[in-house]
C-alpha atoms as a PDB file:
ATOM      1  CA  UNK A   1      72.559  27.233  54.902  1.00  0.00           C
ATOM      2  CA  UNK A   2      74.993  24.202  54.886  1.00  0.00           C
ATOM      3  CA  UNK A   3      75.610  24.977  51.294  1.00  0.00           C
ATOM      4  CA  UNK A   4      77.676  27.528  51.545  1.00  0.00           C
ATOM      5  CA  UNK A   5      81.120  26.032  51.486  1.00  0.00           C
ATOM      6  CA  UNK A   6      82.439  28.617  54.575  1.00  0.00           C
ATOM      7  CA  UNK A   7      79.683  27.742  56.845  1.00  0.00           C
ATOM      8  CA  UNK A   8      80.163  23.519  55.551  1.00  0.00           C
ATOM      9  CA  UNK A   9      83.998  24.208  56.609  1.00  0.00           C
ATOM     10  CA  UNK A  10      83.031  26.065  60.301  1.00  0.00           C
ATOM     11  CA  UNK A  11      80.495  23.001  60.701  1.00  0.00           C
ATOM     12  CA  UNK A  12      83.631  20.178  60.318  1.00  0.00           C
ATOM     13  CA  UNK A  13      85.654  22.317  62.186  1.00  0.00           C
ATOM     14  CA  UNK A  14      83.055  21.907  65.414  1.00  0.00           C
ATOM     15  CA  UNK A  15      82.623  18.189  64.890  1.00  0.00           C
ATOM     16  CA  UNK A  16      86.435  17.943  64.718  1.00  0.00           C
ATOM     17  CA  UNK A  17      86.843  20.296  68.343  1.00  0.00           C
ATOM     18  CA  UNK A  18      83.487  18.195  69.813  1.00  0.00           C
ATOM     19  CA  UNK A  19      85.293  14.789  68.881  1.00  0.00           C
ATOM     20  CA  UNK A  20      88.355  15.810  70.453  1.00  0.00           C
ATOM     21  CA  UNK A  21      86.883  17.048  73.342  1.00  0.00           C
ATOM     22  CA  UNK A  22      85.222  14.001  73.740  1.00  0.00           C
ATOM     23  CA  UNK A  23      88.365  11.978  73.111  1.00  0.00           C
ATOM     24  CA  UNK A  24      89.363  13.898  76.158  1.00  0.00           C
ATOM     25  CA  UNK A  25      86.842  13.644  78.596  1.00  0.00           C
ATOM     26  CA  UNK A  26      87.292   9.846  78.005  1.00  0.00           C
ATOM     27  CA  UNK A  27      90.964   9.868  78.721  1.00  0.00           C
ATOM     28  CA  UNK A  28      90.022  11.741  82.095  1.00  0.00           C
ATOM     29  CA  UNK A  29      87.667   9.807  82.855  1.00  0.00           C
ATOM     30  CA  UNK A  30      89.925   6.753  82.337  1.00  0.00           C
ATOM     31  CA  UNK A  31      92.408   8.137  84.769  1.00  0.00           C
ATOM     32  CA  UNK A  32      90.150   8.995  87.241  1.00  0.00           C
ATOM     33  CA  UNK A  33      88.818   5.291  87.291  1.00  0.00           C
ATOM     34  CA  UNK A  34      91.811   4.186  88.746  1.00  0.00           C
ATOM     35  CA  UNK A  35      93.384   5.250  92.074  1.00  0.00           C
ATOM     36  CA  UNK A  36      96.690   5.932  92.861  1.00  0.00           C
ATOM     37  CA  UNK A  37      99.644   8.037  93.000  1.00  0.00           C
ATOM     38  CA  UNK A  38      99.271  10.774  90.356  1.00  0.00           C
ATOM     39  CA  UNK A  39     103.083  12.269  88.867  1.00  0.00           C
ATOM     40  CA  UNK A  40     103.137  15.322  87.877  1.00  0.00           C
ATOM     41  CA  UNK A  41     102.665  16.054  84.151  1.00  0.00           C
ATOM     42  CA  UNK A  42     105.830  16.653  82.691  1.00  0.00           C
ATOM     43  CA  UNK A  43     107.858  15.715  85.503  1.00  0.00           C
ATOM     44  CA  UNK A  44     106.968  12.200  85.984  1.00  0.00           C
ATOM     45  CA  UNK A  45     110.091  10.804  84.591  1.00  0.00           C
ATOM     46  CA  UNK A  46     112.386  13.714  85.652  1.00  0.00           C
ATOM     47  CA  UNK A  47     115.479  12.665  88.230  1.00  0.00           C
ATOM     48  CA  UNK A  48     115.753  15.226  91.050  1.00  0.00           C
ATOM     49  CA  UNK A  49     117.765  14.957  94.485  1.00  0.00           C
ATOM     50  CA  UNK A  50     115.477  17.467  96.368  1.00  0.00           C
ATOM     51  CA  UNK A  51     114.344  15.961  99.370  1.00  0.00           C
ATOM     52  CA  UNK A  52     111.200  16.460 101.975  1.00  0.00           C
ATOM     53  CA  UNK A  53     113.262  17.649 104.492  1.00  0.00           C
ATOM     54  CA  UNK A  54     114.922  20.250 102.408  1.00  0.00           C
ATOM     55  CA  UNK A  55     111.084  21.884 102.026  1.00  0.00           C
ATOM     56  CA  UNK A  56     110.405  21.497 105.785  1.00  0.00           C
ATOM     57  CA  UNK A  57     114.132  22.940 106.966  1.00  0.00           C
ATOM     58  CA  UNK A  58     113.075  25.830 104.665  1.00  0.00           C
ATOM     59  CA  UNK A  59     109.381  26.159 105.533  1.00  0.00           C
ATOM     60  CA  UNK A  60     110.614  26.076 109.084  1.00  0.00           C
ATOM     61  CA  UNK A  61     112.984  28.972 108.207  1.00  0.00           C
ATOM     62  CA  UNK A  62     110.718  30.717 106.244  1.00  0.00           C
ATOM     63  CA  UNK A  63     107.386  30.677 108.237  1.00  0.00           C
ATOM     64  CA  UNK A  64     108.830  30.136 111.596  1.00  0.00           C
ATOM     65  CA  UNK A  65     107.298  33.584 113.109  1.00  0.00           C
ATOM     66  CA  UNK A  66     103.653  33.176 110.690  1.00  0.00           C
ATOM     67  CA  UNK A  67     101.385  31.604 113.337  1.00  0.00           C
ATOM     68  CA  UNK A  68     102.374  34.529 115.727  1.00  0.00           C
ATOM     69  CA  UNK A  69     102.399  37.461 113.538  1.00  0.00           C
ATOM     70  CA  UNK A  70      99.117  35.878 112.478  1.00  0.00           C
ATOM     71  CA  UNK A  71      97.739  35.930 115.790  1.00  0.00           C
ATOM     72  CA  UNK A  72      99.113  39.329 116.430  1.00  0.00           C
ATOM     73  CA  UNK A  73      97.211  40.816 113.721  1.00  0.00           C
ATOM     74  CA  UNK A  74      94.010  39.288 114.814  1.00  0.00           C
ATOM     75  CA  UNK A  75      94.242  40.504 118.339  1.00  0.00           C
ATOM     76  CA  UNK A  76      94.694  43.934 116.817  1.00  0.00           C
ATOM     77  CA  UNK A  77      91.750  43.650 114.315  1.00  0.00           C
ATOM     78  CA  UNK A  78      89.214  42.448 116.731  1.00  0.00           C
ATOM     79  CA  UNK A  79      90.830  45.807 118.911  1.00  0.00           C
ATOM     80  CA  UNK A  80      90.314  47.771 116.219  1.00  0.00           C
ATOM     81  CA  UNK A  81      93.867  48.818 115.946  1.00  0.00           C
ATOM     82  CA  UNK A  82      95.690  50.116 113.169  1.00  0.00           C
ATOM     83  CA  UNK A  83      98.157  48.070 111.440  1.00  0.00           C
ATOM     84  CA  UNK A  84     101.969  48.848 112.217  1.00  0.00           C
ATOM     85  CA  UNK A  85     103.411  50.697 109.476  1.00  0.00           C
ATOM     86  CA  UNK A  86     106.960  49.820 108.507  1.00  0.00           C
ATOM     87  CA  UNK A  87     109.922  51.813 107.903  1.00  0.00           C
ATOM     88  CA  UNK A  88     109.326  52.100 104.436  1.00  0.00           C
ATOM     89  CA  UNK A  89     105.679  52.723 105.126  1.00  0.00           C
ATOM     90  CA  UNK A  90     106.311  55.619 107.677  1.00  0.00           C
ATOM     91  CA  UNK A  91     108.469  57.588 104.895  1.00  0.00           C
ATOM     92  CA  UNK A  92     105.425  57.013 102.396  1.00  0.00           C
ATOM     93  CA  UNK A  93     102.756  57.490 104.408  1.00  0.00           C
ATOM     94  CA  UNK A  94     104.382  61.146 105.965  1.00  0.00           C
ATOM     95  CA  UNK A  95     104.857  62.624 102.166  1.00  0.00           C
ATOM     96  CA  UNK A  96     101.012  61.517 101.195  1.00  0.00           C
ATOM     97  CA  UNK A  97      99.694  63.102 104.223  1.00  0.00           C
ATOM     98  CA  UNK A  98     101.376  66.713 103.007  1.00  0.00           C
ATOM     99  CA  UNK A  99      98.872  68.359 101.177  1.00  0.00           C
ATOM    100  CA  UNK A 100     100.163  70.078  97.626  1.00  0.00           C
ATOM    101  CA  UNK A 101     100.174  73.703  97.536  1.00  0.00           C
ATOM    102  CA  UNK A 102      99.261  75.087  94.507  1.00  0.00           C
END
């Protein structure tokens, strides 16, 4: 069967994709045998002035209410209450609920 020059070619071409996997594997596990910060990949050399702070001012912003809302919606679940519709919801939810007349 390895005399057939297509199956000869698909045989290199798996020795070529093992080999580079294994090329791989031994970069990883190169990396992993030392410890330390790890950049990015692709941004380890990049400048930026974004700061810390900027992601926890707008975290704080952003998430402020999620802890309550979160408990909220717990303490409704374990009531077995429905979830609040919204406005948007409401207008949605009235048109589904009129049955089509044919």
């Amino acid at each position: 069967m390895a005399d057939n020059p297509i199956e000869k070619q698909h045989q290199h071409e798996r020795e070529q994709e093992r080999e580079r996997l294994r090329a791989e594997e031994q970069k990883d596990l190169e990396v992993e045998a030392h410890r330390g910060a790890r950049p990015l990949e692709g941004f380890a050399g990049g400048h930026t002035t974004w700061t810390g702070s900027q992601d926890d001012e707008a975290a704080a912003r952003v998430h402020a209410g999620d802890a309550g809302a979160s408990w909220e919606a717990s303490e409704r679940q374990a009531r077995l209450e429905p979830e609040p519709l919204s406005d948007e919801d409401e207008g949605e939810d009235s048109e589904a609920r009129v049955p089509e007349r044919r």
